[in-house]
Protein backbone atom coordinates (compact mmCIF):
# COMPACT_ATOMS: atom_id res chain seq x y z
CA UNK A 1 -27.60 -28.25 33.65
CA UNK A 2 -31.34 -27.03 33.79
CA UNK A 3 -29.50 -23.94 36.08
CA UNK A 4 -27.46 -23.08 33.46
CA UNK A 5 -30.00 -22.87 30.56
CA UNK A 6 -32.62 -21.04 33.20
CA UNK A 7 -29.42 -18.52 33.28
CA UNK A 8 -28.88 -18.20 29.95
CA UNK A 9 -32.22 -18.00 28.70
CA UNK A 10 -32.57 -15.25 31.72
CA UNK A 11 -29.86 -13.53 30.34
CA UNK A 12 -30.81 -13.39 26.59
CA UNK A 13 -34.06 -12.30 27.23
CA UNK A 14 -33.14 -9.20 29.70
CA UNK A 15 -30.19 -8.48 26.38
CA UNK A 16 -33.28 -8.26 24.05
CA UNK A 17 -35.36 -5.88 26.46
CA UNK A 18 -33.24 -2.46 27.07
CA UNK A 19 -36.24 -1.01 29.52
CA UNK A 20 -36.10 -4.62 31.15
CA UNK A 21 -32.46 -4.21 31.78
CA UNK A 22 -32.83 -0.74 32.71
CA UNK A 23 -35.89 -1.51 35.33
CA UNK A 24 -33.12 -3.97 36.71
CA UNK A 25 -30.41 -1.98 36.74
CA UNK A 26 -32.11 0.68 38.65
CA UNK A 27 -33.29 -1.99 41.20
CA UNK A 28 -29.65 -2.90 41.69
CA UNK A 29 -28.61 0.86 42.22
CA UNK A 30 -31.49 1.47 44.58
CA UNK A 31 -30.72 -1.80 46.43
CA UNK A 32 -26.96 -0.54 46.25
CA UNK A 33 -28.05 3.55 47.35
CA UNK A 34 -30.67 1.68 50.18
CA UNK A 35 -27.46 -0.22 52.27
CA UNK A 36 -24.85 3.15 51.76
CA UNK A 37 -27.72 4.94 53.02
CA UNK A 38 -28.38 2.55 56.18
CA UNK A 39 -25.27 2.00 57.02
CA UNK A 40 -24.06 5.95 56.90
CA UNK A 41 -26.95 7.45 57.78
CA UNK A 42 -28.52 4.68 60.91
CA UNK A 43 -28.75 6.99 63.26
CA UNK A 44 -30.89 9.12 61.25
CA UNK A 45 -34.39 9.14 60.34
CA UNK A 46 -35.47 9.05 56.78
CA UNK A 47 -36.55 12.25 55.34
CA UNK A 48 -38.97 13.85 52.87
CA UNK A 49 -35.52 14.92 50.84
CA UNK A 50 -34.45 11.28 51.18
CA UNK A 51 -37.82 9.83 49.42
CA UNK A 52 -37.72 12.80 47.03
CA UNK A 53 -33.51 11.67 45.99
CA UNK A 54 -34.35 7.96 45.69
CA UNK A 55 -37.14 8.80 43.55
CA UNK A 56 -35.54 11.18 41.42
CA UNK A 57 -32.13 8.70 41.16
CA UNK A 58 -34.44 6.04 39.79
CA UNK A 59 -36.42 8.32 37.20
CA UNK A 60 -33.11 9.32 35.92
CA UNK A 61 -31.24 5.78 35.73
CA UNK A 62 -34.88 4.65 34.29
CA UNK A 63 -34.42 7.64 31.62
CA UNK A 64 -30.79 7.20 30.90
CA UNK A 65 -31.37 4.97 27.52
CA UNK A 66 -33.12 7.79 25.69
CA UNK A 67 -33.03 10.88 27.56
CA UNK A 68 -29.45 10.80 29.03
CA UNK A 69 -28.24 14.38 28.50
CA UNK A 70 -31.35 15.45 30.09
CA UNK A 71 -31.41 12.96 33.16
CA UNK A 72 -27.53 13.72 33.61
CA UNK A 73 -28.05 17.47 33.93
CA UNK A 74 -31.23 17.08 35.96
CA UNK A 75 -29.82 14.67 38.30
CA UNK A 76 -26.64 16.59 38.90
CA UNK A 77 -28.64 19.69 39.84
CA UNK A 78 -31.12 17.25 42.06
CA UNK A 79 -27.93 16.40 43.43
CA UNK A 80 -26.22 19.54 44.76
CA UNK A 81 -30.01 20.80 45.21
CA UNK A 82 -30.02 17.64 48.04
CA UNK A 83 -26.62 18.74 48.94
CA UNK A 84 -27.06 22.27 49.77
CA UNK A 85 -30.14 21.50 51.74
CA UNK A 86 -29.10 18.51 53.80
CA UNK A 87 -25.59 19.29 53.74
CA UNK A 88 -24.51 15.88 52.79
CA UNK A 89 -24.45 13.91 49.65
CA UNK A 90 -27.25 11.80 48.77
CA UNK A 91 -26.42 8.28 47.74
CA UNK A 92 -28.88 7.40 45.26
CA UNK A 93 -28.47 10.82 43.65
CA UNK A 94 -24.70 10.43 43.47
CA UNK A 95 -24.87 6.22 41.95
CA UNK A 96 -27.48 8.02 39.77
CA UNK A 97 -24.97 10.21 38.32
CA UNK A 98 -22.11 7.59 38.17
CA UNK A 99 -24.33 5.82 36.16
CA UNK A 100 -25.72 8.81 33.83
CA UNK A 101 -22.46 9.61 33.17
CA UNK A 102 -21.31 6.25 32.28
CA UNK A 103 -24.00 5.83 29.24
CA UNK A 104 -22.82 9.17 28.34
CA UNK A 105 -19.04 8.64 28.18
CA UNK A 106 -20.06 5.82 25.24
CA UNK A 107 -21.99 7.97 23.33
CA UNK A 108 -19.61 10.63 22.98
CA UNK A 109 -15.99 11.16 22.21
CA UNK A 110 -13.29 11.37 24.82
CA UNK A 111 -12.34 15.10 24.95
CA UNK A 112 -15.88 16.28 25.60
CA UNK A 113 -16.17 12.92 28.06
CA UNK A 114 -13.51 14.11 30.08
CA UNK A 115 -14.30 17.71 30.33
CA UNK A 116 -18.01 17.20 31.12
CA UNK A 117 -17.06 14.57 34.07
CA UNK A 118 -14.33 16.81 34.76
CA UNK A 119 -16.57 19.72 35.19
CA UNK A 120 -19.74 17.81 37.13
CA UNK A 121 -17.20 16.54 39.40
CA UNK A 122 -15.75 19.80 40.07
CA UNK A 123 -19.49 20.99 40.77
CA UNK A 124 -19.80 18.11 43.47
CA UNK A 125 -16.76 18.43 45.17
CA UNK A 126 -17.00 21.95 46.07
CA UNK A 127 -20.71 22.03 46.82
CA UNK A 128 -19.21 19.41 49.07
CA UNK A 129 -16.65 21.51 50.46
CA UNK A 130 -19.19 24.56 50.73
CA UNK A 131 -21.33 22.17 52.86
CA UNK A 132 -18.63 21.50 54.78
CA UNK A 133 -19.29 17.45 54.17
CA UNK A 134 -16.74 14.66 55.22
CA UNK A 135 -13.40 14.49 53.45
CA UNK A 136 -14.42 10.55 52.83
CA UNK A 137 -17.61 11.62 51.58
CA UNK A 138 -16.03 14.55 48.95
CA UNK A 139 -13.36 11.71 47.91
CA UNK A 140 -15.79 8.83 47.20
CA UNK A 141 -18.07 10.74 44.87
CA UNK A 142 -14.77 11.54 42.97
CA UNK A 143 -14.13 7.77 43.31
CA UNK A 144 -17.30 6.81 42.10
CA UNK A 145 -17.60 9.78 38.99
CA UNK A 146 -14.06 9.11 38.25
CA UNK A 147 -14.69 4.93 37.63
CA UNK A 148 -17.74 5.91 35.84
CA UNK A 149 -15.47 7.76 33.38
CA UNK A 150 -12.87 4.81 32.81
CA UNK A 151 -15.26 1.90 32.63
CA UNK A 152 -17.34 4.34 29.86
CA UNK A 153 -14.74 5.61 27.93
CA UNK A 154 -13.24 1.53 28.05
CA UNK A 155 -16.35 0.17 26.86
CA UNK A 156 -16.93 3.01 24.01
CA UNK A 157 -13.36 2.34 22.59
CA UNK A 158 -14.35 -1.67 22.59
CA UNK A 159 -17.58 -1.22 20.65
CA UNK A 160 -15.92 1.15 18.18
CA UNK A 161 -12.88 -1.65 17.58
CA UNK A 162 -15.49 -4.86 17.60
CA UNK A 163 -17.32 -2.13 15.01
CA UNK A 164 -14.11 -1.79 12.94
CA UNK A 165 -13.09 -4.78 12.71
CA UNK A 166 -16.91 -5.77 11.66
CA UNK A 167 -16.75 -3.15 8.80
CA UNK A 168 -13.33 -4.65 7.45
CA UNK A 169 -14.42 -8.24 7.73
CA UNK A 170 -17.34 -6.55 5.22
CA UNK A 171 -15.05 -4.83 3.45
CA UNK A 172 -13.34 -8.04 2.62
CA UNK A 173 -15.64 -10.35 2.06
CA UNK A 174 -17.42 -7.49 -0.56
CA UNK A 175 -13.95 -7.05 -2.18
CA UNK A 176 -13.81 -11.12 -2.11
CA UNK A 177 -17.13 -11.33 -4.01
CA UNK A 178 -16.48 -8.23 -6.33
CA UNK A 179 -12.96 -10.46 -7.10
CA UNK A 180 -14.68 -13.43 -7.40
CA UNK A 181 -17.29 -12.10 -10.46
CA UNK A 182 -14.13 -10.20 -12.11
CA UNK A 183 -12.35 -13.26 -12.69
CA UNK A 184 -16.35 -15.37 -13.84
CA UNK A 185 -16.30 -12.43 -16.18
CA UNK A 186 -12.90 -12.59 -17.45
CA UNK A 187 -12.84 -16.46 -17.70
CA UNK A 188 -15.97 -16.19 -20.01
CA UNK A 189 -14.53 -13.96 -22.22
CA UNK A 190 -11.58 -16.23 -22.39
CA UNK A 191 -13.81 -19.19 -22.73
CA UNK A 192 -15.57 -17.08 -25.48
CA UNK A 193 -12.28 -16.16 -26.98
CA UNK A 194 -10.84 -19.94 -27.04
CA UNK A 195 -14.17 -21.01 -28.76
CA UNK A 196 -14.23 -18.56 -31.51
CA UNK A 197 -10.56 -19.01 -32.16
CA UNK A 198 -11.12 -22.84 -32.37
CA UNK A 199 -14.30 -23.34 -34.54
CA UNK A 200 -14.18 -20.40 -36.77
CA UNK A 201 -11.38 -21.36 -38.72
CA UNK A 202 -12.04 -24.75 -38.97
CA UNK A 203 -15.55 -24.36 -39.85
CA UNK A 204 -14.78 -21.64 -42.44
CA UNK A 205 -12.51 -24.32 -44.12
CA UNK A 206 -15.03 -26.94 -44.12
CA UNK A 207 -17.58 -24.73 -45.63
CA UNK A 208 -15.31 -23.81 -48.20
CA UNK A 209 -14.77 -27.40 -48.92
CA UNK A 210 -18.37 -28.32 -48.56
CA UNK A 211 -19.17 -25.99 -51.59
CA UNK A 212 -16.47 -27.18 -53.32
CA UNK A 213 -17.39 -30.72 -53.39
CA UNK A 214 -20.87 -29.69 -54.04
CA UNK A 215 -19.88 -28.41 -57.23
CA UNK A 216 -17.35 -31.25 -58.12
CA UNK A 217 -19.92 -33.97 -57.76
CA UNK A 218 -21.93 -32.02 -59.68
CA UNK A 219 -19.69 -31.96 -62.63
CA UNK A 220 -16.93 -34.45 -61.90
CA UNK A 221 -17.95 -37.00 -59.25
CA UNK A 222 -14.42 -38.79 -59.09
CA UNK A 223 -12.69 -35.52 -57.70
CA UNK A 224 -14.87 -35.11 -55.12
CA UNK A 225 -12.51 -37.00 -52.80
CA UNK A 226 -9.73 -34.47 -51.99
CA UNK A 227 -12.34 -32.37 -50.84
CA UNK A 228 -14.23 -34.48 -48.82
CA UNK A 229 -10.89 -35.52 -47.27
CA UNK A 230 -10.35 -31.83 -46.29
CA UNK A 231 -13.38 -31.54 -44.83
CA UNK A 232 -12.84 -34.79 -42.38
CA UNK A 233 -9.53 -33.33 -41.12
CA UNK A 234 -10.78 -30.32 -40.18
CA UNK A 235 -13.83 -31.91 -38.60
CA UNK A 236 -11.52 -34.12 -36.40
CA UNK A 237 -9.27 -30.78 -35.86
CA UNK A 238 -12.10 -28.80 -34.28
CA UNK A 239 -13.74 -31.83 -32.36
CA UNK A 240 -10.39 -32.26 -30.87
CA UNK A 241 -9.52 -28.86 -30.16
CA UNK A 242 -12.98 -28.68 -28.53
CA UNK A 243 -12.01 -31.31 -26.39
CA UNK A 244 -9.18 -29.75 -25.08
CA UNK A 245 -10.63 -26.96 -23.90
CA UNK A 246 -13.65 -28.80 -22.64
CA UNK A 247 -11.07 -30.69 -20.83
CA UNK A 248 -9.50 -27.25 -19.35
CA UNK A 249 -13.15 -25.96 -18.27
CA UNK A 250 -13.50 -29.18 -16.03
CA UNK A 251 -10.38 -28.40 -14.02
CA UNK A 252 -8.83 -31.99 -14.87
CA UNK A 253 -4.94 -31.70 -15.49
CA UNK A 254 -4.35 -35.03 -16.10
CA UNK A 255 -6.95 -34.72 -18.93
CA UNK A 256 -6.19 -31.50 -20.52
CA UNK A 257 -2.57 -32.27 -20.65
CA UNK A 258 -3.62 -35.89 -22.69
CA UNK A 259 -5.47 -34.25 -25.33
CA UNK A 260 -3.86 -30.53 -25.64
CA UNK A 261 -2.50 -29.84 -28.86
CA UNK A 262 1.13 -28.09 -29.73
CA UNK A 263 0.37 -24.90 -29.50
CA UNK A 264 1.94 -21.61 -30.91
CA UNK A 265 3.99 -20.55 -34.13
CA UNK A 266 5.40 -24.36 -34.25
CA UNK A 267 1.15 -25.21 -36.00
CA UNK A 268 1.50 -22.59 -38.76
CA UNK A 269 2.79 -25.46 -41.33
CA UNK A 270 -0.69 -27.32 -40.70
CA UNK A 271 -2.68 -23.36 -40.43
CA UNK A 272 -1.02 -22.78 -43.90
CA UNK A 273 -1.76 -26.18 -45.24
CA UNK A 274 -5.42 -25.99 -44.29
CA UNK A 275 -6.09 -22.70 -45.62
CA UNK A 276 -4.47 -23.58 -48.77
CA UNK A 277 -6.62 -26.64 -49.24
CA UNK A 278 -9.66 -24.01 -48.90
CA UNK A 279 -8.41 -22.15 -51.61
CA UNK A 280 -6.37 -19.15 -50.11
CA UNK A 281 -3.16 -18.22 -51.48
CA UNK A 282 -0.61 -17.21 -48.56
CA UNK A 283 3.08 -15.55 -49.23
CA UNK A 284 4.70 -16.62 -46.19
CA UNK A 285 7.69 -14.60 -45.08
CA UNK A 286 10.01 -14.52 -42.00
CA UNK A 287 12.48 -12.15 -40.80
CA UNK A 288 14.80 -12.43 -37.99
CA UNK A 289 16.26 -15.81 -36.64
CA UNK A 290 13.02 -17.92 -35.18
CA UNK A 291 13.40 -18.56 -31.75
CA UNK A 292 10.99 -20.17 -28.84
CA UNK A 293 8.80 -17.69 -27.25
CA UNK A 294 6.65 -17.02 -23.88
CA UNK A 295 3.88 -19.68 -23.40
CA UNK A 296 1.65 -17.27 -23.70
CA UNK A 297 2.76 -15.21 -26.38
CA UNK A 298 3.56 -17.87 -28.79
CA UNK A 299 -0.34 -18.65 -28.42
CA UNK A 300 -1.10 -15.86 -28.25
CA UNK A 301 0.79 -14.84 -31.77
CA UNK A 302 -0.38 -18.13 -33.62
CA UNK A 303 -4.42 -17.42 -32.85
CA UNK A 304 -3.51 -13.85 -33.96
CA UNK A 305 -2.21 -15.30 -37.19
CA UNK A 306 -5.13 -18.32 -37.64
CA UNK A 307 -7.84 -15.64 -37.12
CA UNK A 308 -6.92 -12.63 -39.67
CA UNK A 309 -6.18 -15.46 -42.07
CA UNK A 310 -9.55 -16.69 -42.02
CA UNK A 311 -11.04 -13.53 -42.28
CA UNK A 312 -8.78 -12.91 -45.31
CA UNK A 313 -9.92 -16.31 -46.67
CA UNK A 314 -14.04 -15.44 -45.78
CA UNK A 315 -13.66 -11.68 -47.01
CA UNK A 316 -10.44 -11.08 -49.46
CA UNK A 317 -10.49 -12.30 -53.06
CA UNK A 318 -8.16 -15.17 -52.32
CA UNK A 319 -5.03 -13.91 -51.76
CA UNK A 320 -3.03 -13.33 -48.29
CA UNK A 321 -0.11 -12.23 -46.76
CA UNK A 322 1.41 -13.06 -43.65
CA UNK A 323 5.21 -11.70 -42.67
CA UNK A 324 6.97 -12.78 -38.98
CA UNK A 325 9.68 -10.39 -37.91
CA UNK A 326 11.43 -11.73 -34.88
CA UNK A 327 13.41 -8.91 -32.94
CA UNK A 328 15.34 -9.67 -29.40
CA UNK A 329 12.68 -7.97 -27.57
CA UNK A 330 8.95 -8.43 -29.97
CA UNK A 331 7.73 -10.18 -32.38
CA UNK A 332 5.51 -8.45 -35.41
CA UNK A 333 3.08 -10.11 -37.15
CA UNK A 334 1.46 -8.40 -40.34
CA UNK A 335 -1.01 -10.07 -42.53
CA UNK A 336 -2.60 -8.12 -45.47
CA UNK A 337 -4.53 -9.38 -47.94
CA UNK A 338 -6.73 -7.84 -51.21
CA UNK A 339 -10.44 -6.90 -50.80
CA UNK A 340 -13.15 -8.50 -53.41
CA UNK A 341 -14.45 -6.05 -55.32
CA UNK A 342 -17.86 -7.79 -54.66
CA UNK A 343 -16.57 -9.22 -51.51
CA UNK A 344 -19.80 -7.97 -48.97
CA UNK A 345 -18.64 -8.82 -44.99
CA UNK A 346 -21.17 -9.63 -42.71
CA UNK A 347 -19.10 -10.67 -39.55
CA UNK A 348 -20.14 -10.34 -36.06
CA UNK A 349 -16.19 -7.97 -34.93
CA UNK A 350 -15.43 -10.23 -32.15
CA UNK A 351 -12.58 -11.61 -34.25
CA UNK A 352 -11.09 -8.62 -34.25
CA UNK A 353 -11.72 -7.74 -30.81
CA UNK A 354 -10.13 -11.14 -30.02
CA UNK A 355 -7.40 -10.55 -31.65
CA UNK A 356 -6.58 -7.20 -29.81
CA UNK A 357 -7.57 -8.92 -26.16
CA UNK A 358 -4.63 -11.33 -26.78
CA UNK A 359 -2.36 -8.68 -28.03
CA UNK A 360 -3.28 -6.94 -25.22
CA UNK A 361 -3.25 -9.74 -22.15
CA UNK A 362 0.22 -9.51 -23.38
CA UNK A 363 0.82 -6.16 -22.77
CA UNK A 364 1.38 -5.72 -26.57
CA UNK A 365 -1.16 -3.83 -29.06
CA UNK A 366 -2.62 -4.80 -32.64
CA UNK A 367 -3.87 -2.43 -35.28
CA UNK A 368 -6.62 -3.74 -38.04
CA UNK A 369 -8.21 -2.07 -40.43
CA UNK A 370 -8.29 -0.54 -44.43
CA UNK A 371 -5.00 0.08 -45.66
CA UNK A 372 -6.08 2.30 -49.26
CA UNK A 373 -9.05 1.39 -51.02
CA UNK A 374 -8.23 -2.40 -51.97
CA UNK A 375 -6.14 -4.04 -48.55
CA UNK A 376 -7.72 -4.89 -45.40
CA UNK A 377 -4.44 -5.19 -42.75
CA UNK A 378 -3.44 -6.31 -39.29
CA UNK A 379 -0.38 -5.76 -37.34
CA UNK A 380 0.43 -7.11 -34.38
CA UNK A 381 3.31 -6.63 -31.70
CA UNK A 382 3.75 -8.63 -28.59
CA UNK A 383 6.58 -7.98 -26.82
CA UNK A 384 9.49 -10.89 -25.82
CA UNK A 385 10.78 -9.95 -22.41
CA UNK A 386 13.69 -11.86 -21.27
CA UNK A 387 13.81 -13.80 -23.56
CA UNK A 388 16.10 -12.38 -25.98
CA UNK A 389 18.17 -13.83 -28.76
CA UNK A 390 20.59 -16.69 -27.53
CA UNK A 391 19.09 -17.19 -23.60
């Protein structure tokens, strides 16, 4: 046990030291060169070119981390140099080169790899046949240069896959996080939406009322009831609706589904009712055979409706008009309804910019604005697909 953490702690500390690694490599290659050279060369004595070789070989392999073109060319010309004098090749010289040309092979691409090893190994193998050295000998330092190549141009392909597959596992976990904040931002604006759609009607009806039973106790206390009475519903309305989509924000389904309200077209009885209680006169009129709609669009057609009536009943003179016109493939909603002459608007636009993000979540589009001097209108169209007349 205490071996294998001396090993590892061994090993992680010569992987955070490159010159470390590289002092040890070249101790290995030296140790490597020093029995090739006993064992081939035993029944010679060691030479001045011999000491000169080792020395250069570990100068270069010491070099090879930040001067490797350098110590590759160098060492290849120390090596035929050695070769043309002593007329053999010089081991350390020639596991110097192996090696140079290793680190170089994964620092470059694999055409220029292959030609350069192609071309220093062409250099060593006739200087070797020049000098008239061993067949064995010529052969082995193609062995050796040739191995070099393979394990470099291996290793560079690994590092540049592990590096791929690095930059994609980024790439995906930024596109994850970019995802992630699109659909935070879009839920707030749908929060946002819900919550104006839900308490500005309501509360535009209660201050209505309010006022009005101001003004009836004022002048005729026992009337004030009706009002009042308006003013509770629509209290309880909002608090509710409020709870249902407090209910959706905390991700409980058993909840939301307890205290969600109908939704859609099938509330505009109860929409007309309250508005009329507030004091808004709305001509109600329906073309085309009614029909259940999309989730979505029925919602979607019904907020549409609740929110340019309540801006008609805030900014208009009292007066509204709302038209449905089911088709087999849309359904149009316009509601009009007459400017005040002294009517002065001070509204914030997100209404309106509501309305148009629900017109267009449903790939349909809504127009609002002037129409002449006195109307302020709103058309919408949402289209119906598949879900035509009769199905």
């Amino acid at each position: 046990m205490n071996m294998a953490r001396t090993w590892a702690g061994a090993r992680d500390t010569v992987r955070r030291h490159p010159l470390l690694r590289d002092t040890l490599l070249t101790v290995g290659v030296v140790g490597v060169a020093l029995v090739t050279d006993s064992s081939a060369q035993a029944r010679q004595a060691t030479t001045t070119n011999d000491v000169m070789g080792f020395a250069l070989g570990m100068l270069a392999v010491a070099a090879r981390r930040r001067f490797n073109r350098v110590a590759l060319g160098a060492c290849v010309v120390a090596a035929i140099v050695f070769l043309a004098r002593n007329g053999q090749h010089q081991p350390m010289l020639t596991g110097a080169v192996a090696l140079l040309l290793y680190t170089y092979v994964t620092r470059t691409d694999r055409r220029t790899a292959w030609l350069t090893a192609g071309g220093i190994a062409v250099l060593m193998f006739l200087g070797g046949l020049l000098c008239q050295t061993s067949e064995g000998d010529n052969l082995g330092v193609l062995a050796w240069l040739g191995m070099s190549v393979a394990i470099g141009d291996a290793t560079r392909s690994r590092r540049a896959y592990i590096a791929e597959v690095e930059e994609r596992a980024q790439r995906a976990e930024q596109s994850r996080d970019e995802e992630a904040r699109l659909r935070v931002v879009q839920e707030r604006l749908r929060i946002a939406r819900e919550l104006h759609d839900v308490v500005a009607h309501h509360i535009a009806v209660i201050k209505v009322q309010a006022s009005g039973a101001k003004h009836v106790l004022a002048h005729r206390p026992d009337q004030a009831g009706p009002a009042l009475d308006h003013i509770s519903r629509a209290a309880d309305t909002v608090l509710k609706e409020m709870a249902s989509v407090v209910g959706l924000l905390r991700n409980s389904p058993d909840a939301s589904e307890a205290i969600e309200p109908t939704r859609g077209l099938a509330r505009l009885p109860q929409l007309l009712d309250s508005l009329t209680s507030a004091g808004l006169r709305v001509e109600h009129h329906q073309v085309g055979e009614p029909r259940d709609l999309p989730v979505l669009v029925d919602m979607a057609a019904y907020r549409i409706a609740q929110e340019a009536l309540t801006n008609a009943q805030k900014y208009g003179d009292g007066t509204a008009r709302l038209t449905i016109h089911y088709t087999p493939e849309t359904v149009t909603l316009d509601i009009t309804n007459a400017i005040g002459a002294t009517t002065a608007r001070h509204g914030s636009g997100y209404g309106i910019l509501g309305m148009r993000e629900r017109a267009a979540a449903n790939a349909g589009t809504l127009m609002a604005g002037p129409r002449g001097p006195n109307w302020f209108a709103v058309h919408a169209n949402l289209p119906t697909p598949g879900w035509e007349t009769g199905q």
